[in-house]
Protein backbone atom coordinates (compact mmCIF):
# COMPACT_ATOMS: atom_id res chain seq x y z
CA UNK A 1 -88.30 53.94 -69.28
CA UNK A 2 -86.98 55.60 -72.36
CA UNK A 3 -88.75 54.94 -75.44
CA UNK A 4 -87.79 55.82 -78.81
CA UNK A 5 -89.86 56.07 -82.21
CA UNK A 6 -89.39 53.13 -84.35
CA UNK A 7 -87.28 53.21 -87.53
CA UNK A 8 -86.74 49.59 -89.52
CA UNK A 9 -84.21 51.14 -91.14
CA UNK A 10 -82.21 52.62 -88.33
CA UNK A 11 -82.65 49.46 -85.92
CA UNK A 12 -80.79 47.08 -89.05
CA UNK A 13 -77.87 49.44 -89.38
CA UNK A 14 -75.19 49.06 -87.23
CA UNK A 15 -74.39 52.54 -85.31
CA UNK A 16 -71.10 53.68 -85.93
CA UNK A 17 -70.23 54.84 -82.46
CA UNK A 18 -70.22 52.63 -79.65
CA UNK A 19 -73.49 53.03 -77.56
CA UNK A 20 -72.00 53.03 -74.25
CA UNK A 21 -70.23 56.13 -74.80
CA UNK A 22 -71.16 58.33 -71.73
CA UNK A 23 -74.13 60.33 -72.20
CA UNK A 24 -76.16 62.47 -70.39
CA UNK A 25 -78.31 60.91 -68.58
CA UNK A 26 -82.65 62.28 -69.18
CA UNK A 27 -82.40 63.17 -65.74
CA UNK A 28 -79.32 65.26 -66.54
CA UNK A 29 -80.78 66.43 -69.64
CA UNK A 30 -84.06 67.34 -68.44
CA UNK A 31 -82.44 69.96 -65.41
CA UNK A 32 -80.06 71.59 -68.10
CA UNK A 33 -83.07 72.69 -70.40
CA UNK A 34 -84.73 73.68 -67.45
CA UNK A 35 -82.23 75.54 -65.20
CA UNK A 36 -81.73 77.60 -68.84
CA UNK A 37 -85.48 78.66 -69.02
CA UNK A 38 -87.35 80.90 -66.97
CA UNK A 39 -90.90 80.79 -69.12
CA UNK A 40 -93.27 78.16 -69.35
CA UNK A 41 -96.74 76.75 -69.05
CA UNK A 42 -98.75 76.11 -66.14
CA UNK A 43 -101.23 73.56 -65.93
CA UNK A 44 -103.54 73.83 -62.79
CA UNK A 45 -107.53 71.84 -62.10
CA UNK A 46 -110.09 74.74 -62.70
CA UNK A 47 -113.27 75.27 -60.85
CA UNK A 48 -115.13 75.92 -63.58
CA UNK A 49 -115.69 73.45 -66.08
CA UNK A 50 -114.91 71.60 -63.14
CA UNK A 51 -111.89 69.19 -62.58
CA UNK A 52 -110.62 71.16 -66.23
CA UNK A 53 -106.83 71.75 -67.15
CA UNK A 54 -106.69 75.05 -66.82
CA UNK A 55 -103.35 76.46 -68.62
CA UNK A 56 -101.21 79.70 -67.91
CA UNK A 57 -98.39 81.88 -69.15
CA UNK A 58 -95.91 82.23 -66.08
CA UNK A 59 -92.27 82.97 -65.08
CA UNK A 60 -90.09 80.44 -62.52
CA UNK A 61 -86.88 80.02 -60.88
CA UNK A 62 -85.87 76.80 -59.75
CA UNK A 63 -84.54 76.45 -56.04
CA UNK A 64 -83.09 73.06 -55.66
CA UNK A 65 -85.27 71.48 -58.46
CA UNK A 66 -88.16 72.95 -57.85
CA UNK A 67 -89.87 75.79 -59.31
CA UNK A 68 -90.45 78.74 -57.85
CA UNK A 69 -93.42 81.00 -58.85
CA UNK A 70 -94.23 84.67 -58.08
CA UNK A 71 -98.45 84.73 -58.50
CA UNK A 72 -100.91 86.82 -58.21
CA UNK A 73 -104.58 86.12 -55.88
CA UNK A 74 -105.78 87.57 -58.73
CA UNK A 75 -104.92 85.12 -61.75
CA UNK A 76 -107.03 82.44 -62.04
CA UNK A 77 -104.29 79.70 -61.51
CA UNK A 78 -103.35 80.80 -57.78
CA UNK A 79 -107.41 80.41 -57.30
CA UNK A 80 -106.94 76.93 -58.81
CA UNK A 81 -104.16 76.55 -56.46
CA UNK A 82 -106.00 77.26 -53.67
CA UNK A 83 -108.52 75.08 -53.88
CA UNK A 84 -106.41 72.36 -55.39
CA UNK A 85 -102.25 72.05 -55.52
CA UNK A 86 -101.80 69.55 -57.87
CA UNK A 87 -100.43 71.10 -60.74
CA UNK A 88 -97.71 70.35 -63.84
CA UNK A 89 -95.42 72.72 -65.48
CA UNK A 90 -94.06 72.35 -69.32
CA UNK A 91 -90.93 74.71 -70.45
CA UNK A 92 -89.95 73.94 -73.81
CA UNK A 93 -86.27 75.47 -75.66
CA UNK A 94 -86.71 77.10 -78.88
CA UNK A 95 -84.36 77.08 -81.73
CA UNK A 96 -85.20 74.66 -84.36
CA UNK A 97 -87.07 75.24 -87.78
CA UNK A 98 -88.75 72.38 -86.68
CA UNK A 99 -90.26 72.77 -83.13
CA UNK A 100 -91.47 69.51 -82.24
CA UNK A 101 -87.26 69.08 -82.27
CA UNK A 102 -86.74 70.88 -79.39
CA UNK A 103 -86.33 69.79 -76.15
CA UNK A 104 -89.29 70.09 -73.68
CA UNK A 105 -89.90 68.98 -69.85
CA UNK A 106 -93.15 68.75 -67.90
CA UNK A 107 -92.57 68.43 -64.16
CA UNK A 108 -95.68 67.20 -62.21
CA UNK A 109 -96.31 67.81 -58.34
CA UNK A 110 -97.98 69.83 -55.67
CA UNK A 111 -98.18 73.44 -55.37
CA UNK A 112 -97.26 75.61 -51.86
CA UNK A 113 -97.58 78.62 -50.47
CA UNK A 114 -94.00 79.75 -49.94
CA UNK A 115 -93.86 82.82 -48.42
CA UNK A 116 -91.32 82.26 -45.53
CA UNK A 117 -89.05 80.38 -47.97
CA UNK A 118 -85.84 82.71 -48.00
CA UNK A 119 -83.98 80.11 -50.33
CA UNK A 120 -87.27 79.94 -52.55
CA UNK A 121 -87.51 83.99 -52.86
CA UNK A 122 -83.69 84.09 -53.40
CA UNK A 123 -83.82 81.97 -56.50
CA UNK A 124 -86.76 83.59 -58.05
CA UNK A 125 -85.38 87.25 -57.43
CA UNK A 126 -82.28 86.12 -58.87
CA UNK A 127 -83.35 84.73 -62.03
CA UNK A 128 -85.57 87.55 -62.14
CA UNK A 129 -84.48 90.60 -60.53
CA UNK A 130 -87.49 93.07 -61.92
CA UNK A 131 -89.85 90.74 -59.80
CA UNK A 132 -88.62 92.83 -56.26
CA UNK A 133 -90.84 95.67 -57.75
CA UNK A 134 -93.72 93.53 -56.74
CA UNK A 135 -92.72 90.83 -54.79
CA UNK A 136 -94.28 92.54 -51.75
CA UNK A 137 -97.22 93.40 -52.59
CA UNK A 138 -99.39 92.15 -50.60
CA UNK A 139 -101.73 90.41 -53.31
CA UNK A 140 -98.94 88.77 -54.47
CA UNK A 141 -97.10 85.39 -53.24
CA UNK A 142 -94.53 82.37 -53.84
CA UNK A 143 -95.52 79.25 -54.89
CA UNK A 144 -93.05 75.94 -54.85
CA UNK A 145 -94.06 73.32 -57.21
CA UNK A 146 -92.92 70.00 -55.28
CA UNK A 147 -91.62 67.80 -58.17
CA UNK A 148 -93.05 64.26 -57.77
CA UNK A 149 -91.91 63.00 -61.62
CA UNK A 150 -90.89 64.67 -64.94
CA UNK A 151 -91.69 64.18 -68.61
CA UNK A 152 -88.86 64.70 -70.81
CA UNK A 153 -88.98 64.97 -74.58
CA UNK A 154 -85.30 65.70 -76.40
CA UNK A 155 -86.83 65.98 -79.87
CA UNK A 156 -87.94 63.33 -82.02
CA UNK A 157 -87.29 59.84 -80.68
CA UNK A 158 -85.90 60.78 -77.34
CA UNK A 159 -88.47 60.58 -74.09
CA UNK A 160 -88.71 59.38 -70.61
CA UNK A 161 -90.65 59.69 -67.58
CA UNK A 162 -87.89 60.69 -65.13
CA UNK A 163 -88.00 59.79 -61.12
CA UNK A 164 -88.62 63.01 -58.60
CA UNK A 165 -85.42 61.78 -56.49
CA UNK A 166 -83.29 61.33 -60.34
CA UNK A 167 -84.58 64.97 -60.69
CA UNK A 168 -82.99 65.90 -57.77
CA UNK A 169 -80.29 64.31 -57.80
CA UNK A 170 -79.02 65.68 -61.29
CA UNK A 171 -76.85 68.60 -62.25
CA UNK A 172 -77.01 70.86 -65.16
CA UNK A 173 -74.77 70.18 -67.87
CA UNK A 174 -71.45 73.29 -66.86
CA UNK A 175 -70.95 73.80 -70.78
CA UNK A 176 -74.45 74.71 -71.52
CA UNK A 177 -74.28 78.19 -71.63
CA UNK A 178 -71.15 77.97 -73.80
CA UNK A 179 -72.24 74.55 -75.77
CA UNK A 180 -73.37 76.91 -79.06
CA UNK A 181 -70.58 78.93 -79.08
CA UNK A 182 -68.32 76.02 -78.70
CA UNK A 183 -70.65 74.23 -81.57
CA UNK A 184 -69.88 77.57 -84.44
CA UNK A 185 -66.71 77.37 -83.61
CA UNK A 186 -65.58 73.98 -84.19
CA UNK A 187 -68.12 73.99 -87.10
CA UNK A 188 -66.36 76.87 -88.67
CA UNK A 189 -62.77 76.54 -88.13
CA UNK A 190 -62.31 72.85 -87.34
CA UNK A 191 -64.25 70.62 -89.63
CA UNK A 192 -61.26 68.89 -90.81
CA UNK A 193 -60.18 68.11 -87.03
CA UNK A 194 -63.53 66.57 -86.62
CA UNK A 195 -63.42 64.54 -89.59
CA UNK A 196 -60.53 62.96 -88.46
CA UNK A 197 -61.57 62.22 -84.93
CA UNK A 198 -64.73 60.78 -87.04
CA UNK A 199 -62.32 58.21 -88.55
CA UNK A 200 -59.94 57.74 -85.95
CA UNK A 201 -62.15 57.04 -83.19
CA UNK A 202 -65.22 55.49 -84.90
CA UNK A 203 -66.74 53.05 -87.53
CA UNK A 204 -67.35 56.27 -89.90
CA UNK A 205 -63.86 55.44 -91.74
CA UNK A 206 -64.55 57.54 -94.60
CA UNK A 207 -65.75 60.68 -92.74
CA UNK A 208 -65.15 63.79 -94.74
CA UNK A 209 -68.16 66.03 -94.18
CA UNK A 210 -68.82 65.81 -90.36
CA UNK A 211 -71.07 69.13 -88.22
CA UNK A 212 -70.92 68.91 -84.59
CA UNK A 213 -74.28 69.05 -82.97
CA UNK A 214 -73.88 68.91 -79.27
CA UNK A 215 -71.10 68.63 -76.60
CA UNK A 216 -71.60 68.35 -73.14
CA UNK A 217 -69.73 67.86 -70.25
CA UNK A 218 -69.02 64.11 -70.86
CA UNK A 219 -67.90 64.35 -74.39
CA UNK A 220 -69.61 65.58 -77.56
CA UNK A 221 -71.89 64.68 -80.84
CA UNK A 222 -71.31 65.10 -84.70
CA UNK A 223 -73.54 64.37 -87.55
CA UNK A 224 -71.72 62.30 -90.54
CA UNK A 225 -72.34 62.52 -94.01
CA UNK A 226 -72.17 58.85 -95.70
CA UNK A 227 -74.21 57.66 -98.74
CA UNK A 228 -77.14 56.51 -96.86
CA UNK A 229 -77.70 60.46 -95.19
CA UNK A 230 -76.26 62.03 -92.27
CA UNK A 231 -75.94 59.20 -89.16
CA UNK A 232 -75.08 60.70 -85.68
CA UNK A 233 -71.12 60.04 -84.26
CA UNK A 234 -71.05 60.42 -80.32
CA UNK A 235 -66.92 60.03 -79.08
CA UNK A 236 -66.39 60.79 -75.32
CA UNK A 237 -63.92 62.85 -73.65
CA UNK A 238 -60.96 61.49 -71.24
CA UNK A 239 -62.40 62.88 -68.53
CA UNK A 240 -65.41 65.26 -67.47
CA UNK A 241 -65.25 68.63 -68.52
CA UNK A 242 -66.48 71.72 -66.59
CA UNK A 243 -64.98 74.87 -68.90
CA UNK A 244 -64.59 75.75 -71.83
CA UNK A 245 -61.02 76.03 -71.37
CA UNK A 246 -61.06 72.44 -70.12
CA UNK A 247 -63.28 71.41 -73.35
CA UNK A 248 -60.69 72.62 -75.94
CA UNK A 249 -58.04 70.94 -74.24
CA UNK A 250 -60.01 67.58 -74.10
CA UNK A 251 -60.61 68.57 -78.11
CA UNK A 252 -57.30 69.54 -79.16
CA UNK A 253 -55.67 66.23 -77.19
CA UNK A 254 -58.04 63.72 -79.06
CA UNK A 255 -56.93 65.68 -81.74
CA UNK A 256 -53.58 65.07 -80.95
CA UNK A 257 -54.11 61.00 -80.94
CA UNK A 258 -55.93 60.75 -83.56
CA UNK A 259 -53.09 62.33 -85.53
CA UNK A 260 -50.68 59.84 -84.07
CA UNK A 261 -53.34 56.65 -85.18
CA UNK A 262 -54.25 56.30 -81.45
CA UNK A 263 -57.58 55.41 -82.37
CA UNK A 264 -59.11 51.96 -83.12
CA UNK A 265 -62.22 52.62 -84.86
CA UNK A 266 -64.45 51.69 -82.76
């Protein structure tokens, strides 16, 4: 279940969006960060100390959730393998001053030989295409790390454990590889637009100095200056978005409304 740090001060004040605004689900969350990584750390039972986490540096694809790795007989970690699959694999963002901020994801599961998976060489090859220098050597092999649960972390006082078939059965986020752009842009050319929204559309009537901080493909986040400190706005699109394009229509519409006193402040 999700589980979130306590704050005394933050559980008596009332939020000032409504908390059933859609929202990415951790599920959701957890296979955006990941589909934009391909780095991380892999955690495999060592032979000697015996039984030992034994941790690597290694490169991954993911092919329909799982990973995908590209290993050497040589590295210690495929002779882990061998003798034992169970493995985990963390893959953390980077970003903030602050790293315990970021977003992180452990996935936990058994590791495969994967040689005659066409779909499973695809995806790594794609992801990363200097690995066909290599990939047939005859020392080296895939690996598919069978998700059985996930760990994620968004930052401070957002985690979950997150069910193998919920893994699956999520989709990366379609504006996440435009979500920063998107971010500067309203940031720099559109404060006042979200200030109004702010008002229009939430309990933060006085909003005047409003950042974005997120938008995804179910609507999008802002941080609100009051006199207490900054306190987080979430407001929700129409409709899913998929594009940009379909984004700054969604934007520029709620602008629209809010404009015309559409909202109700809540």
């Amino acid at each position: 279940m999700p589980r979130a740090h306590a704050n005394p001060r933050r559980n008596q004040e009332q939020p000032l969006y409504d908390r059933d605004v859609p929202t990415p689900t951790h599920a959701e969350r957890a296979r955006t960060l990941m589909e934009a990584l391909k780095t991380g750390t892999l955690a495999t039972l060592a032979a000697e100390p015996e039984g030992h986490p034994y941790a690597s540096f290694i490169t991954f694809a993911l092919d329909a959730g799982d990973p995908v790795l590209l290993i050497s007989e040589m590295a210690e970690h495929t002779q882990n393998l061998r003798r034992d699959g169970r493995a985990s694999l963390l893959a953390a963002e980077s970003g903030s001053e602050d790293p315990l901020a970021n977003g992180r994801v452990t996935l936990v599961g058994e590791c495969r030989v994967a040689d005659g998976d066409d779909g499973a060489r695809q995806a790594y090859l794609d992801r990363l295409p200097n690995a066909a220098y290599y990939a047939d050597f005859k020392d080296f092999h895939f690996w598919r790390l069978e998700v059985e649960s996930v760990r994620y972390i968004g930052g401070y006082g957002r985690m979950s454990w997150v069910a193998g078939d919920d893994w699956r059965g999520a989709e990366p986020d379609p504006l996440a590889e435009h979500a920063a752009g998107i971010v500067a842009h309203m940031n720099q050319d559109h404060a006042d637009a979200m200030a109004l929204m702010c008002r229009a559309f939430s309990r933060a009537e006085g909003a005047e100095e409003v950042t974005m901080t997120g938008i995804d493909r179910y609507g999008f986040e802002m941080s609100v200056m009051t006199e207490r400190g900054p306190r987080p706005v979430r407001l929700a699109f129409p409709q899913e978005v998929a594009t940009p394009t379909q984004a700054r229509k969604a934007l520029v519409a709620m602008v629209g409304e809010a404009r015309a006193g559409g909202g109700d402040g809540t």
